[in-house]
Protein backbone atom coordinates (compact mmCIF):
# COMPACT_ATOMS: atom_id res chain seq x y z
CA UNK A 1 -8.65 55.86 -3.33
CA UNK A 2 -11.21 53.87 -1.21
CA UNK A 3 -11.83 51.66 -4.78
CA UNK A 4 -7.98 51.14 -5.16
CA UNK A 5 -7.46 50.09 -1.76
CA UNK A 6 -10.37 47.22 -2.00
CA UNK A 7 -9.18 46.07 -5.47
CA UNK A 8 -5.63 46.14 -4.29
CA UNK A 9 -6.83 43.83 -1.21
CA UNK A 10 -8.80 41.84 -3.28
CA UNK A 11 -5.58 41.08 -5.79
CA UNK A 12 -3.37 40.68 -2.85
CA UNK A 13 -6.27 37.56 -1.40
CA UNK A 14 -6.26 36.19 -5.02
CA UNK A 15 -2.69 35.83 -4.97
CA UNK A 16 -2.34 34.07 -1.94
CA UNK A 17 -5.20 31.68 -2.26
CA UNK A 18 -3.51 30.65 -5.67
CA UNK A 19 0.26 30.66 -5.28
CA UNK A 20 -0.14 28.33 -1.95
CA UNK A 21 -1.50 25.50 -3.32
CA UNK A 22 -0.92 22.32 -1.25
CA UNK A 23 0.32 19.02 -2.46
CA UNK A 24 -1.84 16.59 -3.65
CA UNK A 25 -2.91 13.73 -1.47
CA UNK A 26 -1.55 10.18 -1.77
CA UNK A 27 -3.92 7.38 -0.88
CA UNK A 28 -3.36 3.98 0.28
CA UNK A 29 -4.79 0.49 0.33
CA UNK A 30 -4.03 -2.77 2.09
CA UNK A 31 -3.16 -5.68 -0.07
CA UNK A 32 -3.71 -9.11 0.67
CA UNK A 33 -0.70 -11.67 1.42
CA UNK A 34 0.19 -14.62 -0.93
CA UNK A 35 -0.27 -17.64 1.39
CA UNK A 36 -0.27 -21.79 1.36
CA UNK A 37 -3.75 -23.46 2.26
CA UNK A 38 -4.02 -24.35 5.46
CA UNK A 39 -7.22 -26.49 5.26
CA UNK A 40 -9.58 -27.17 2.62
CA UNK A 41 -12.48 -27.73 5.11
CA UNK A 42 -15.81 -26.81 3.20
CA UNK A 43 -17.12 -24.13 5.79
CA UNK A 44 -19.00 -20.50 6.15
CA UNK A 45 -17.67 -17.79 7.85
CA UNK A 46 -19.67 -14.57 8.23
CA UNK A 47 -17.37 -11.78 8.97
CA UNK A 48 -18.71 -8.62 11.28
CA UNK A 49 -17.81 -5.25 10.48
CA UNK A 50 -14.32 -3.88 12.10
CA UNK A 51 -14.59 -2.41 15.25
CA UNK A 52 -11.78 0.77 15.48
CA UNK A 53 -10.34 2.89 18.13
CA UNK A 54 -11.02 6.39 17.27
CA UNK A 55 -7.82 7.82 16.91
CA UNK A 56 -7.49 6.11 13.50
CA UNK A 57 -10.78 5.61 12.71
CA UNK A 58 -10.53 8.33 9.97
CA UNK A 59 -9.25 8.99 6.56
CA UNK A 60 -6.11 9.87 7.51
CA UNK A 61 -3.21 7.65 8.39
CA UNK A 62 -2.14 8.14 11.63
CA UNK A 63 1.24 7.64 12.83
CA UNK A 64 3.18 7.90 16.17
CA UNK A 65 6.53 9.53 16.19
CA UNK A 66 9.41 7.45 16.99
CA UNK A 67 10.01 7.06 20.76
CA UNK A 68 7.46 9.82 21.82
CA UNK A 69 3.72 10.17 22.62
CA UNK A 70 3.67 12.43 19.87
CA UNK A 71 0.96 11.40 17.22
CA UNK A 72 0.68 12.55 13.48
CA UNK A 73 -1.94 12.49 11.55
CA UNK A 74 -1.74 13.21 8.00
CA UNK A 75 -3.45 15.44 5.61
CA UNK A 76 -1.64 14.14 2.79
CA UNK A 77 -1.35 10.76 3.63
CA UNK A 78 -4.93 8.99 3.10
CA UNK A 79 -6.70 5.79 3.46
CA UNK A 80 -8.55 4.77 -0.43
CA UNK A 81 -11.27 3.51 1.60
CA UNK A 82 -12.88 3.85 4.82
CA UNK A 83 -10.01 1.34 7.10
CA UNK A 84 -12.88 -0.78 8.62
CA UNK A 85 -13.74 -1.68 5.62
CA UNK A 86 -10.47 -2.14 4.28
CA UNK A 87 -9.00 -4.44 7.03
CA UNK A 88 -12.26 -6.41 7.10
CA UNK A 89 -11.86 -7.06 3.07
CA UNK A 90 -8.20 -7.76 3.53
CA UNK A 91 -8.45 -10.02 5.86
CA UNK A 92 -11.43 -12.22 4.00
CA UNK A 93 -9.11 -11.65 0.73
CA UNK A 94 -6.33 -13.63 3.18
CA UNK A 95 -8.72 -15.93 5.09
CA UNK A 96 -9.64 -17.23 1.41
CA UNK A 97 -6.23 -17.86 0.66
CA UNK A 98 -5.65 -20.62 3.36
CA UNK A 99 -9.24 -21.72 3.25
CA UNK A 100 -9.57 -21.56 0.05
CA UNK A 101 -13.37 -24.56 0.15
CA UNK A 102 -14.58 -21.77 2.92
CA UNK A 103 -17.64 -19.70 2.15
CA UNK A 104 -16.27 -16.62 4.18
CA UNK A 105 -18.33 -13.21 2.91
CA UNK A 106 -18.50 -9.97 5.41
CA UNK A 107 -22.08 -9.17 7.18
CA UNK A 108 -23.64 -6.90 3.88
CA UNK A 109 -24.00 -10.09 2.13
CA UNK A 110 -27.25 -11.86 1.80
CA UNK A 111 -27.06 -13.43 5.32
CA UNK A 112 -30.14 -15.44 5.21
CA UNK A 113 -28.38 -18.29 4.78
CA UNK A 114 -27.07 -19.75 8.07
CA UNK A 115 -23.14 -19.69 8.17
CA UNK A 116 -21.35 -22.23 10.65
CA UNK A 117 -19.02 -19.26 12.11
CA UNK A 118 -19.23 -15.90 13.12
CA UNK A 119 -15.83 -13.85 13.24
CA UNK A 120 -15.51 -10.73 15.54
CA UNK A 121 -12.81 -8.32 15.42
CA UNK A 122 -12.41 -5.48 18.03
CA UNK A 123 -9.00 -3.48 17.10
CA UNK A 124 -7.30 -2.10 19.89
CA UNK A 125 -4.19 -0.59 18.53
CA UNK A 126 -3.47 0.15 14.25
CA UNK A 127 -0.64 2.17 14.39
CA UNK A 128 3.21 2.28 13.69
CA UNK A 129 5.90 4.29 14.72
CA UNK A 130 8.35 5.97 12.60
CA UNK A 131 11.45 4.19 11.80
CA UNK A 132 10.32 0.68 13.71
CA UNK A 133 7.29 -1.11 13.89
CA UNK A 134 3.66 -1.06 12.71
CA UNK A 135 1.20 -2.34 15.46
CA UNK A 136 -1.92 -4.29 15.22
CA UNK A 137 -3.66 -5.34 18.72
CA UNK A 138 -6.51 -7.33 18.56
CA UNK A 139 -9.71 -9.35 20.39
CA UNK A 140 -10.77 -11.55 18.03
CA UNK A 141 -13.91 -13.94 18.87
CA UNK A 142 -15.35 -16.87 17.36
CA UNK A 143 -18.92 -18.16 17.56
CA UNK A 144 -20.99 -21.57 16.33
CA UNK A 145 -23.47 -21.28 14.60
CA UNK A 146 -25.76 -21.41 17.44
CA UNK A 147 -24.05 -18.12 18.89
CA UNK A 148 -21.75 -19.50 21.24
CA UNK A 149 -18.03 -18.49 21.93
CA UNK A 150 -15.75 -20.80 20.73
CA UNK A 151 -12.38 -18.87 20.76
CA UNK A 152 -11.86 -15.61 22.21
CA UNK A 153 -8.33 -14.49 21.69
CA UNK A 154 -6.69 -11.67 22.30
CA UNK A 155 -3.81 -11.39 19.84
CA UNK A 156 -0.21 -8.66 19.01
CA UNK A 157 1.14 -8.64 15.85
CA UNK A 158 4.31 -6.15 15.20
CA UNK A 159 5.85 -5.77 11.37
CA UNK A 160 8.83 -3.43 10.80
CA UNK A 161 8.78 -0.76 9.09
CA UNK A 162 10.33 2.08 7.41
CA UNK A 163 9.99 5.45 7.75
CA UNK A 164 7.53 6.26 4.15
CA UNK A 165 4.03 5.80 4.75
CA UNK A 166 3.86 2.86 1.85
CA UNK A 167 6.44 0.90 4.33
CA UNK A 168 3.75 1.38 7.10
CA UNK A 169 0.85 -0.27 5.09
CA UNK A 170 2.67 -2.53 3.66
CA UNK A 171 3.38 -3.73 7.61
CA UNK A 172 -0.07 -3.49 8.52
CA UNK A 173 -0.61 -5.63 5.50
CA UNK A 174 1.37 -8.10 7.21
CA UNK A 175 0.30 -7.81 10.36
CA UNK A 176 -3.61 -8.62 9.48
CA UNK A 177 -2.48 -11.33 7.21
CA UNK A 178 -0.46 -12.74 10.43
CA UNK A 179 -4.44 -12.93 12.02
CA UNK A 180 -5.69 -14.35 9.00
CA UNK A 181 -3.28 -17.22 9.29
CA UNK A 182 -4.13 -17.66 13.38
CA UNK A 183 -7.94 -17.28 12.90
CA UNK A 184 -7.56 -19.85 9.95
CA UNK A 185 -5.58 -22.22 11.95
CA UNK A 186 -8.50 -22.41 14.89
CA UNK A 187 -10.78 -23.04 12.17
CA UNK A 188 -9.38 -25.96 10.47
CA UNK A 189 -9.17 -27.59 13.89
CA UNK A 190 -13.53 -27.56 14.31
């Protein structure tokens, strides 16, 4: 009886691990805009790694419900890459694209060449809500080559959005590539 009972339990566990599988994940990656140059000054750019807040500093996306506090953050909803990364690349991918004589590479590349510009970005708020708008807050800091500030902006950008998840990066897209253009823009006037 005792033998019955544990295979019995043991069938009813195999069961349920199998029959509830979860959907799989979908994953999701920024794209750069299609822009017009907006200088073809020959300069270098060195661009530091992506500071985050920690609420979306993860693999999942993170959304806010639509006029609540409410945040979700979903399992099945994914970033391809770690999002540091992925903003920083996007926005040298758009940063390219209006200067397109600039030598602009993130910090991992062989820095032992001097670059004439150092580009900080400290996010304060990546994050949309349902049904409106995707939000990207930012401080974004230039420097001289000699380490001095020569811009240090803080800066909102707000895309619309739909309520799919694709909608949502597709905003963010936007939103980064409406800092690319700014941050471009200060640097054809040095």
């Amino acid at each position: 009886m005792k033998k019955i009972f544990l295979v019995s339990l043991f069938s009813l566990f195999l069961t349920g691990c199998f029959s509830g599988r979860s959907p799989n994940p979908s994953f999701y990656l920024l794209e750069q805009q299609s822009g017009k140059e907006i200088s073809s000054k020959k300069i270098s750019v060195l661009v530091e790694p992506i500071k985050l807040p920690a609420l979306v500093d993860k693999p999942q996306i993170v959304l806010k419900e639509e006029n609540s506090p409410e945040v979700t953050v979903s399992e099945f909803n994914r970033w391809g890459e770690p999002l540091s990364n992925m903003i920083r690349q996007t926005l040298i991918a758009d940063l390219n694209t209006y200067l397109p004589n600039a030598f602009i590479k993130p910090d991992n590349y062989d820095t032992s060449g001097r670059f004439d510009y150092t580009l900080l970005i400290e996010v304060d708020r990546f994050i949309g809500e349902k049904k409106s708008f995707a939000a990207f807050d930012v401080w974004w800091t230039l420097r001289n080559a000699n380490g001095k500030i020569i811009k240090r902006e803080k800066s909102n950008f707000y895309s619309s959005m739909e309520e799919s998840y694709s909608s949502y990066v597709e905003a963010q897209g936007y939103n980064i590539d409406e800092l690319a253009q700014k941050i471009a823009h200060k640097l054809s006037t040095k």
